[in-house]
Protein backbone atom coordinates (compact mmCIF):
# COMPACT_ATOMS: atom_id res chain seq x y z
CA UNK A 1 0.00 0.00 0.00
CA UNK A 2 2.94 2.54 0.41
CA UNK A 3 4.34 1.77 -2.26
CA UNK A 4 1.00 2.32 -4.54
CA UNK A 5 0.68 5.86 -2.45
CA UNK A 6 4.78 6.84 -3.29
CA UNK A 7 3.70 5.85 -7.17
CA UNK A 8 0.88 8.30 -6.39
CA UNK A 9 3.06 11.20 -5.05
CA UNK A 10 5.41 10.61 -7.83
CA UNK A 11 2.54 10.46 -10.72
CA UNK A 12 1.14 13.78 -9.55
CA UNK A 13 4.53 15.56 -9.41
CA UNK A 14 5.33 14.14 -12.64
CA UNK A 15 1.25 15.73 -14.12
CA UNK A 16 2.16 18.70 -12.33
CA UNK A 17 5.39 19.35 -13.89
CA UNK A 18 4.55 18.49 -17.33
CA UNK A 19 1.52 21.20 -16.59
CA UNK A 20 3.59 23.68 -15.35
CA UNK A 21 6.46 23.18 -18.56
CA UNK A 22 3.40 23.11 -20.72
CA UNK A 23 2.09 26.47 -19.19
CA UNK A 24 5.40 28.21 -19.56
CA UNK A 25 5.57 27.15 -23.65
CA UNK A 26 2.64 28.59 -23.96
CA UNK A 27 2.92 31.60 -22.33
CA UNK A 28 6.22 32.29 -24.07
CA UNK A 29 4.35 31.62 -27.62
CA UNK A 30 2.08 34.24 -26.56
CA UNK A 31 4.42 36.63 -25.78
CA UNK A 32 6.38 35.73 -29.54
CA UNK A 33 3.26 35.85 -31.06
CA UNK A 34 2.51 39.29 -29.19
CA UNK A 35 5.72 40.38 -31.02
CA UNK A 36 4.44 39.35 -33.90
CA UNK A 37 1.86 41.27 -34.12
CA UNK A 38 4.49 44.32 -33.24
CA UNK A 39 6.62 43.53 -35.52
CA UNK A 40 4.03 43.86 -38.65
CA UNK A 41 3.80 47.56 -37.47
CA UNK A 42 7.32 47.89 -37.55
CA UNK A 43 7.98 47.10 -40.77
CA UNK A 44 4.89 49.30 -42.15
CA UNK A 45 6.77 52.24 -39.85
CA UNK A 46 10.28 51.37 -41.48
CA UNK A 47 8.94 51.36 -44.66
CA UNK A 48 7.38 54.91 -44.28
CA UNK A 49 10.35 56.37 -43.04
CA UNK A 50 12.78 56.60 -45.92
CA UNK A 51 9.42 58.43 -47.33
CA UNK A 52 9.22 60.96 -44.54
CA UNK A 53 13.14 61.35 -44.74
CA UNK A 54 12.87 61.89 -48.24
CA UNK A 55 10.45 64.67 -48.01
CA UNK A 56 11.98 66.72 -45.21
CA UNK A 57 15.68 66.75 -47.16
CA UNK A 58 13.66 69.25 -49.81
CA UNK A 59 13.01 72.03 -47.05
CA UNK A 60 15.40 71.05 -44.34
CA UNK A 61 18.85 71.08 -46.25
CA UNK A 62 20.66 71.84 -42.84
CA UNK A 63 19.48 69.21 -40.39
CA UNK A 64 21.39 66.60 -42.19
CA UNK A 65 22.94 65.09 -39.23
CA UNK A 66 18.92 64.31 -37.47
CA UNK A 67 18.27 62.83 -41.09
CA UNK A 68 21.58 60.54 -41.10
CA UNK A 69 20.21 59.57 -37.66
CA UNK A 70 17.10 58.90 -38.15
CA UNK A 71 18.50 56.76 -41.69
CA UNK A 72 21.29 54.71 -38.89
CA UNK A 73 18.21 54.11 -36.50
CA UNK A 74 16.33 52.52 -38.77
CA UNK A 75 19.16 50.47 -40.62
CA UNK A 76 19.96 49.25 -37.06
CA UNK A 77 16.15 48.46 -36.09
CA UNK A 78 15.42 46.71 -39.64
CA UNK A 79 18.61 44.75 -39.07
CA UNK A 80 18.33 43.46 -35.36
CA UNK A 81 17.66 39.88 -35.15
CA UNK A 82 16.21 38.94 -31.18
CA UNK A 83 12.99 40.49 -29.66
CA UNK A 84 15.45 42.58 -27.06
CA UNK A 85 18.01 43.96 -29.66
CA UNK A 86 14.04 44.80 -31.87
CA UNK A 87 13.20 46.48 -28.89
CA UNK A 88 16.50 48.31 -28.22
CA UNK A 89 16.60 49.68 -31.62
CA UNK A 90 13.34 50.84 -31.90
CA UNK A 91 13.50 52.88 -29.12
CA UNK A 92 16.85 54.54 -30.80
CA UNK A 93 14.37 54.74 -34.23
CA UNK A 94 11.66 56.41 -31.80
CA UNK A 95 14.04 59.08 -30.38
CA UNK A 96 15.19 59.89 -33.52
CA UNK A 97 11.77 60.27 -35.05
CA UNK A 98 10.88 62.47 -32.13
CA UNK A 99 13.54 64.72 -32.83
CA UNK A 100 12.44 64.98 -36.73
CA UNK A 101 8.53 66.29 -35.41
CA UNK A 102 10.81 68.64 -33.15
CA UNK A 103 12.99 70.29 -36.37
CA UNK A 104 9.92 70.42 -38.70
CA UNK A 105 8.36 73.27 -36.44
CA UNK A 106 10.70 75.27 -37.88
CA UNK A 107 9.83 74.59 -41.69
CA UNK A 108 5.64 76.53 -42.05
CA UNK A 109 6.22 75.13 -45.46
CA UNK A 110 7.30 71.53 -44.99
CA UNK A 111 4.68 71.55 -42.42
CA UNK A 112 1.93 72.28 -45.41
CA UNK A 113 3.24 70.58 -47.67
CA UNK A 114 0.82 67.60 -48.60
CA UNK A 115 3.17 64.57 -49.31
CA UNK A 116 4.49 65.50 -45.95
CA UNK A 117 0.81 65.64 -44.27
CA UNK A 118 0.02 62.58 -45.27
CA UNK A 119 3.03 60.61 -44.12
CA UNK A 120 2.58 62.23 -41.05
CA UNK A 121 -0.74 61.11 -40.87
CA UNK A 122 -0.05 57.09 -41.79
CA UNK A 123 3.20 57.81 -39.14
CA UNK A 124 0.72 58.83 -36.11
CA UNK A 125 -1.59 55.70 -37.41
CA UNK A 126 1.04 53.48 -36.95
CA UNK A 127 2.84 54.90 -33.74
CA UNK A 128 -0.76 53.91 -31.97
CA UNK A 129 -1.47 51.01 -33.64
CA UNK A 130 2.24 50.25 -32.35
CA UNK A 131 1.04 51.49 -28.98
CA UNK A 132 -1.86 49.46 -28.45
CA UNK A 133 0.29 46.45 -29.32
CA UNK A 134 3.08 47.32 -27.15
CA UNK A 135 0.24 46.95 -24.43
CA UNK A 136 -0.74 43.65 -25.52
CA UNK A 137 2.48 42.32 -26.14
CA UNK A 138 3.83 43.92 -22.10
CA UNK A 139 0.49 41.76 -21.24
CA UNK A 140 1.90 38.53 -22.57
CA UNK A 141 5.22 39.69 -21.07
CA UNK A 142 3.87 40.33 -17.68
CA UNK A 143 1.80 37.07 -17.69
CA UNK A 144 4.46 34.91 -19.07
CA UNK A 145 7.32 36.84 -16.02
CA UNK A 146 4.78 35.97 -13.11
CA UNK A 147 4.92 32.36 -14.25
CA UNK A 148 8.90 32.14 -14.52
CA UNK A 149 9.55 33.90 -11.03
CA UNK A 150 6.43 32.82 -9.01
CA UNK A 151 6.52 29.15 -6.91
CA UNK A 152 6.19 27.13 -7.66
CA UNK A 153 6.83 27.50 -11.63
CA UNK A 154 10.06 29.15 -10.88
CA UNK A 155 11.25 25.63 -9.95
CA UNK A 156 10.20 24.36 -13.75
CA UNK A 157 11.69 27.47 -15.18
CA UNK A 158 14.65 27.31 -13.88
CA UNK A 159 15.53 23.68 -14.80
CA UNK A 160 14.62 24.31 -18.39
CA UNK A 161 16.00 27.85 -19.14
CA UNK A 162 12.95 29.97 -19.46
CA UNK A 163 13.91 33.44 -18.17
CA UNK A 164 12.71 36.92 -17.11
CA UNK A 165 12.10 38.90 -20.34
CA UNK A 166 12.13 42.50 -20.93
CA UNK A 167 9.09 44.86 -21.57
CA UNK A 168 9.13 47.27 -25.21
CA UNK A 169 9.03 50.40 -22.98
CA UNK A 170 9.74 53.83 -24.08
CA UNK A 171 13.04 53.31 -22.66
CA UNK A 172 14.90 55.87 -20.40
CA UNK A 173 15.34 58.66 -22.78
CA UNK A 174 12.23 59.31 -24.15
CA UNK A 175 10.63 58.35 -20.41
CA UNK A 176 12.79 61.47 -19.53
CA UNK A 177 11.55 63.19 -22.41
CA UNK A 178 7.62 62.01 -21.76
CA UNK A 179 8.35 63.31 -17.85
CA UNK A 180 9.71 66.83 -18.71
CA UNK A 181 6.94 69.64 -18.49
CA UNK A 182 6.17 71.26 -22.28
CA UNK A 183 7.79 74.62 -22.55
CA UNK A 184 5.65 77.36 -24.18
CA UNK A 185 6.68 80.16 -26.11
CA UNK A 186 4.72 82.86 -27.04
């Protein structure tokens, strides 16, 4: 009889386990397939920007140097191969795009200009679109973190090399940015 109740124990740890390894695969797929969904976005935004580039060199001859940067940030974001160096480099591409909406305040004409209107427009379409799946995918993240660090899943985790992932964040430069108070000018 003990030994039917030790096969018992054993059984259930086993079930439990292969529950808890299950969980974490699918958690983790969520979270890919959450970057997925990102990463669709990405491309539409990378594709616009030699566009919006493109459009400002006409009227902004002198602010070569944000244009080279913006070019570089999104060389490095098309090119980056993991979900953390994607995120990394799009938060470079979204700094430097920043800047760009910064400069064109000084250019009345570039900032009627219709070409550049509309790529504005699809831009700001796609930087929410981007935003609301940025939510989604730090969701997936969040879900799929709790599982690898709570017990006892941390004990599964651990053994088979799922990890603590990062979150597409605005990163600490444009959080600075985002936290600095607007300055008017009159």
């Amino acid at each position: 009889m003990a030994v039917l109740i030790v096969i018992g124990i054993i059984v259930l740890i086993a079930l439990w386990a292969i529950a808890a390894y299950n969980s974490l695969v699918r958690l983790r797929n969520r979270r890919e397939n959450a970057f997925a969904d990102i990463d669709v976005q990405l491309r539409q935004r990378h594709d616009l920007v030699p566009q919006l580039v493109e459009t400002v060199k006409g009227y902004a001859t002198h602010e070569k140097d944000l244009l080279l940067k913006i070019t570089e940030a999104r060389s490095a974001a098309i090119n980056a191969k993991s979900i953390d160096d994607k995120i990394v480099a799009e938060q470079q591409l979204t700094s430097a795009l920043q800047g760009l909406r910064v400069q064109v305040e000084a250019y009345p004409d570039l900032k009627a200009n219709q070409n550049f209107l509309q790529l504005q427009e699809e831009l700001s379409d796609i930087e929410n679109k981007l935003a609301a799946s940025r939510r989604f995918f730090n969701g997936a993240t969040t879900e799929y973190n709790n599982a690898v660090e709570a017990f006892p899943g941390n004990l599964i985790a651990k053994n088979f090399g799922f990890k603590r992932e990062i979150f597409f964040d605005l990163g600490d430069d444009n959080r600075k940015k985002m936290e600095e108070p607007p300055t008017i000018k009159f």
